[in-house]
Protein backbone atom coordinates (compact mmCIF):
# COMPACT_ATOMS: atom_id res chain seq x y z
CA UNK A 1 -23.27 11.13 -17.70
CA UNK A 2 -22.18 10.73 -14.34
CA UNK A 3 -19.07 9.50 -12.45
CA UNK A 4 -19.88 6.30 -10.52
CA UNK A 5 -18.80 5.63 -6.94
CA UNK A 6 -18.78 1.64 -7.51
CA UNK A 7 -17.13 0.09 -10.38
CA UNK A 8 -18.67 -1.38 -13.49
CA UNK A 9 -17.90 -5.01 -15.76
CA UNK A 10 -15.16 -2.23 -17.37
CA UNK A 11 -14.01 0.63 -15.65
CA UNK A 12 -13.23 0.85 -11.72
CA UNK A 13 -15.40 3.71 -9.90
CA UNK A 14 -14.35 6.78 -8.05
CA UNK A 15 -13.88 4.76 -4.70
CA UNK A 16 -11.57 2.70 -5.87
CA UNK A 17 -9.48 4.84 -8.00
CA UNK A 18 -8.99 7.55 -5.02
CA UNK A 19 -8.21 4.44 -2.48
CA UNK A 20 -5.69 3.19 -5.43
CA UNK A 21 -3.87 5.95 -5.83
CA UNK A 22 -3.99 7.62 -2.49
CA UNK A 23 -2.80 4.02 -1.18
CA UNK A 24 -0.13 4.62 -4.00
CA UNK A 25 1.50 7.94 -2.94
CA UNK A 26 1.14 7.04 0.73
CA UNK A 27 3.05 3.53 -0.03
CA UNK A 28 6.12 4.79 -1.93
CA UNK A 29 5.68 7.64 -0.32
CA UNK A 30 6.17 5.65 3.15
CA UNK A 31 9.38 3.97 1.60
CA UNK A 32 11.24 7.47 0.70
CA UNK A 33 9.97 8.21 4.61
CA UNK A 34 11.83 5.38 5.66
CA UNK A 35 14.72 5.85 3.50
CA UNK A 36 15.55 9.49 4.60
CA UNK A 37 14.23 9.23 8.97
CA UNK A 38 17.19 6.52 9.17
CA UNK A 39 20.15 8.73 7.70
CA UNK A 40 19.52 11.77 9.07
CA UNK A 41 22.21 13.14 11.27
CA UNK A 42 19.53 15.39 13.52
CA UNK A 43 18.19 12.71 16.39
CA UNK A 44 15.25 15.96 16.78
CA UNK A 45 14.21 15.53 13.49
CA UNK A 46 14.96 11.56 12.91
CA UNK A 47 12.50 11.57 15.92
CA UNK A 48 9.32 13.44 14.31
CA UNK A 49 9.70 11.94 10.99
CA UNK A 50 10.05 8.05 12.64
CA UNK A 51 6.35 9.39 14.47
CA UNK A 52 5.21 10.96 11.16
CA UNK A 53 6.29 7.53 9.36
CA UNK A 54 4.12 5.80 12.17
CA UNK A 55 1.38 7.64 12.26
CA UNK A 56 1.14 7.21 7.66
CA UNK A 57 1.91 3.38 8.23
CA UNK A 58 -1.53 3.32 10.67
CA UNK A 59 -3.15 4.93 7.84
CA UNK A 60 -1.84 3.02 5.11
CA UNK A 61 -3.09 -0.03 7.05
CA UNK A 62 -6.30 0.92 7.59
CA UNK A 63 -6.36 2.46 3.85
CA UNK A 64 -5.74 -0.94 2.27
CA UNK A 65 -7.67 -3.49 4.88
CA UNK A 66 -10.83 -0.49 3.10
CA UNK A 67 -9.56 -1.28 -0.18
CA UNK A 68 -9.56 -4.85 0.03
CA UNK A 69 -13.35 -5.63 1.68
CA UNK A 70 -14.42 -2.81 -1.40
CA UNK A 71 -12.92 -4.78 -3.97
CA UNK A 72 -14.61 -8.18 -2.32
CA UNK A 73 -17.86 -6.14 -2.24
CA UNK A 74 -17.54 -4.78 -5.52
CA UNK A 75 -17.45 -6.21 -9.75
CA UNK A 76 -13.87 -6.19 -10.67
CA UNK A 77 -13.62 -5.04 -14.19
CA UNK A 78 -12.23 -7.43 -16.87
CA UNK A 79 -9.20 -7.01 -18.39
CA UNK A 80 -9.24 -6.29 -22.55
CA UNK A 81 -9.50 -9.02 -25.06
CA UNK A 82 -5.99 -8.43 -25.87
CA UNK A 83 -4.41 -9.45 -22.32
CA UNK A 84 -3.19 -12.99 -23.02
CA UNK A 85 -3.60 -15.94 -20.97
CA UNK A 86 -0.11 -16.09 -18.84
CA UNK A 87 -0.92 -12.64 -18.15
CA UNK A 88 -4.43 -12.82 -17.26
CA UNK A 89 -3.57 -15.60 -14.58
CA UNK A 90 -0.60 -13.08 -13.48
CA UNK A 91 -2.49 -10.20 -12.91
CA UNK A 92 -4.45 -11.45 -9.99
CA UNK A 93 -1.54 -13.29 -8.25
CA UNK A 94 0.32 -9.97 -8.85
CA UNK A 95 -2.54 -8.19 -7.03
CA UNK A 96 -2.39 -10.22 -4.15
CA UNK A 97 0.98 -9.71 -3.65
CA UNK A 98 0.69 -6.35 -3.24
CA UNK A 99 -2.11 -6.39 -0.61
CA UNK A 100 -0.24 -9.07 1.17
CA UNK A 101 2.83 -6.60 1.42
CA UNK A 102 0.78 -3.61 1.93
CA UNK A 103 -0.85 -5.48 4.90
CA UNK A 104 2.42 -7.25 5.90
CA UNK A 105 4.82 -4.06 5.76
CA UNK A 106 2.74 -1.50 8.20
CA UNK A 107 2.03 -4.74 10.28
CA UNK A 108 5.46 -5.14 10.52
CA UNK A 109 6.44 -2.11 11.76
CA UNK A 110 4.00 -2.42 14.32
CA UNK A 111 5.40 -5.62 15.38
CA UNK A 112 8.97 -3.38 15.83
CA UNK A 113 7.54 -0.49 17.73
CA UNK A 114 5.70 -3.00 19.87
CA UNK A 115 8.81 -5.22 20.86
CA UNK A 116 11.12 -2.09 21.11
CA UNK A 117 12.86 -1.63 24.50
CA UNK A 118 12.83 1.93 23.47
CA UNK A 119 8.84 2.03 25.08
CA UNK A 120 8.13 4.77 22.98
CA UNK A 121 4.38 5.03 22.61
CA UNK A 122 2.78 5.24 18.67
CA UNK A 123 0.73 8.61 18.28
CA UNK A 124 -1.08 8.33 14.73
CA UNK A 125 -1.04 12.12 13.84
CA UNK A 126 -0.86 12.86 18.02
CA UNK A 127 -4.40 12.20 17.98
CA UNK A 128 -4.06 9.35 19.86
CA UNK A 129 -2.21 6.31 21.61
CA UNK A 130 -2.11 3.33 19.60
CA UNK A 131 -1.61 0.18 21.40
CA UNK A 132 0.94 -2.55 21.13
CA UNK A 133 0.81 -5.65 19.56
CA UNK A 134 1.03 -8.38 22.50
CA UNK A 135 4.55 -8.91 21.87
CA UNK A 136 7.51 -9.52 24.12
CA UNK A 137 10.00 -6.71 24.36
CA UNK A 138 13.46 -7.83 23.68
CA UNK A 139 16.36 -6.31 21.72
CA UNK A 140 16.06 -10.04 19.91
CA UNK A 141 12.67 -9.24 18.73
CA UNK A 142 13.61 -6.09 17.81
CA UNK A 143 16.26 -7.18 15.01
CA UNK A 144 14.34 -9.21 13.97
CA UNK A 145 11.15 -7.45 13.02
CA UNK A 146 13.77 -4.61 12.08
CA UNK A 147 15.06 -6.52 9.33
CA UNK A 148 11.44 -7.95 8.27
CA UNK A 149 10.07 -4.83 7.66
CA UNK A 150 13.38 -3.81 5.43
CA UNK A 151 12.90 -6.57 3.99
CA UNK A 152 9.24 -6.25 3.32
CA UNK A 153 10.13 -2.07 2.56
CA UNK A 154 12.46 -3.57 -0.72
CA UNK A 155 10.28 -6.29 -1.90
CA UNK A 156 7.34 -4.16 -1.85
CA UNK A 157 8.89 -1.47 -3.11
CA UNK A 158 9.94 -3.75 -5.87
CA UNK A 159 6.51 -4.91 -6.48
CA UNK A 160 5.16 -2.01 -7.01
CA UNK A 161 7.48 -0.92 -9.30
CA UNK A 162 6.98 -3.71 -11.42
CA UNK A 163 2.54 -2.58 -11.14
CA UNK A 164 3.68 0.55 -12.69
CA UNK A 165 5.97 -0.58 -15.25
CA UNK A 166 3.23 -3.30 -16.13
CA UNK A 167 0.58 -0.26 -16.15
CA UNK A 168 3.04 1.61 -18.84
CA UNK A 169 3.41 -1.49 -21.07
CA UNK A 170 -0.55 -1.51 -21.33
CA UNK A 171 -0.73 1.87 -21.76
CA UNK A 172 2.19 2.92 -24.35
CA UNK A 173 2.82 -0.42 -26.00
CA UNK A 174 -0.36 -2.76 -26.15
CA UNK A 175 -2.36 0.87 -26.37
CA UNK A 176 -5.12 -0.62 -24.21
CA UNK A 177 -7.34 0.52 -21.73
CA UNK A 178 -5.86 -1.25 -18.16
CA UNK A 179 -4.23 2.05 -17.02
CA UNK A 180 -7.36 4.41 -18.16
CA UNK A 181 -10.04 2.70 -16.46
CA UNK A 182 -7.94 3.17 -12.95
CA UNK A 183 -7.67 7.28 -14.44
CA UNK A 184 -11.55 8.08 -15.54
CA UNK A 185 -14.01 6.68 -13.35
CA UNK A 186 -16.77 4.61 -15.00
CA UNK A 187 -20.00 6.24 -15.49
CA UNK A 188 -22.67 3.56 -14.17
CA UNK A 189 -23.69 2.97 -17.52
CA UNK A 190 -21.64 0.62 -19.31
């Protein structure tokens, strides 16, 4: 039996478990970024990791605007007999909230280096200039889309601990199969 790349009516498929988690790790790992490139005493270092944090948000952007036209070209699987009703009309209103801040927070950011009076250019992984946003530059703009994307760093941050914890209820105390099918890929078959 072989791994599928698409999903099936009960298991998710190789493509969309590597963009899930991948999309994971870069996400929280874009927060702890964030967290540590605006308390650290070296401007040098503050510098490359702000460019590094850049150049992941870019990716994480274009990571989740793949994940989203997969999962609109692709059978999402069903959720077990078990999952009650509240939570069955949760779980896609919880989804949705999570692309809308995975879009919204790298967009953001973009919005901030865009306005910044600063004019420093965006270099995804110095392979490139990225352009700005048509946005006026103004010390204005730049508090505010500062404190949007903190904003949007918490809440999201918050949201997606509340995916995992909601992942380890199914898995350790209703003993179902919502975390396992987003492990082990489906097989084409079922």
């Amino acid at each position: 039996m072989q791994a599928a790349v698409t999903n099936s009516s009960t298991r998710y498929g190789w493509a969309m478990i590597i963009l899930h988690w991948l999309i994971g790790v870069i996400f929280i790992g874009q927060f702890v970024l964030g967290f540590v490139m605006v308390r650290i005493e070296s401007q040098r270092t503050a510098f490359e990791l702000i460019q590094l944090h850049k150049s992941f948000g870019f990716l994480l952007l274009g990571l989740i605007i793949l994940r989203i036209a997969w999962r609109l070209g692709n059978i999402v699987p069903a959720l077990p007999p078990s999952v009650g009703t509240v939570e069955r009309r949760a779980a896609p209103l919880a989804h949705f909230a999570l692309y809308a801040f995975q879009i919204a927070l790298p967009l953001s950011g973009w919005a901030l280096v865009s306005v910044s009076t600063l004019e420093i250019p965006s270099m995804p992984f110095n392979l490139f200039v990225m352009p700005n946003l048509p946005l006026t530059e103004s010390d204005a703009a730049e508090s505010f889309w500062t404190a949007a994307h903190w904003y949007l760093a918490y809440a999201g941050i918050a949201l997606v601990a509340l995916h995992i914890l909601a992942a380890l209820r199914h898995h350790f105390l209703l003993r179902d199969n919502v975390l396992a099918r987003m492990i082990t890929p489906s097989s084409g078959e079922e």
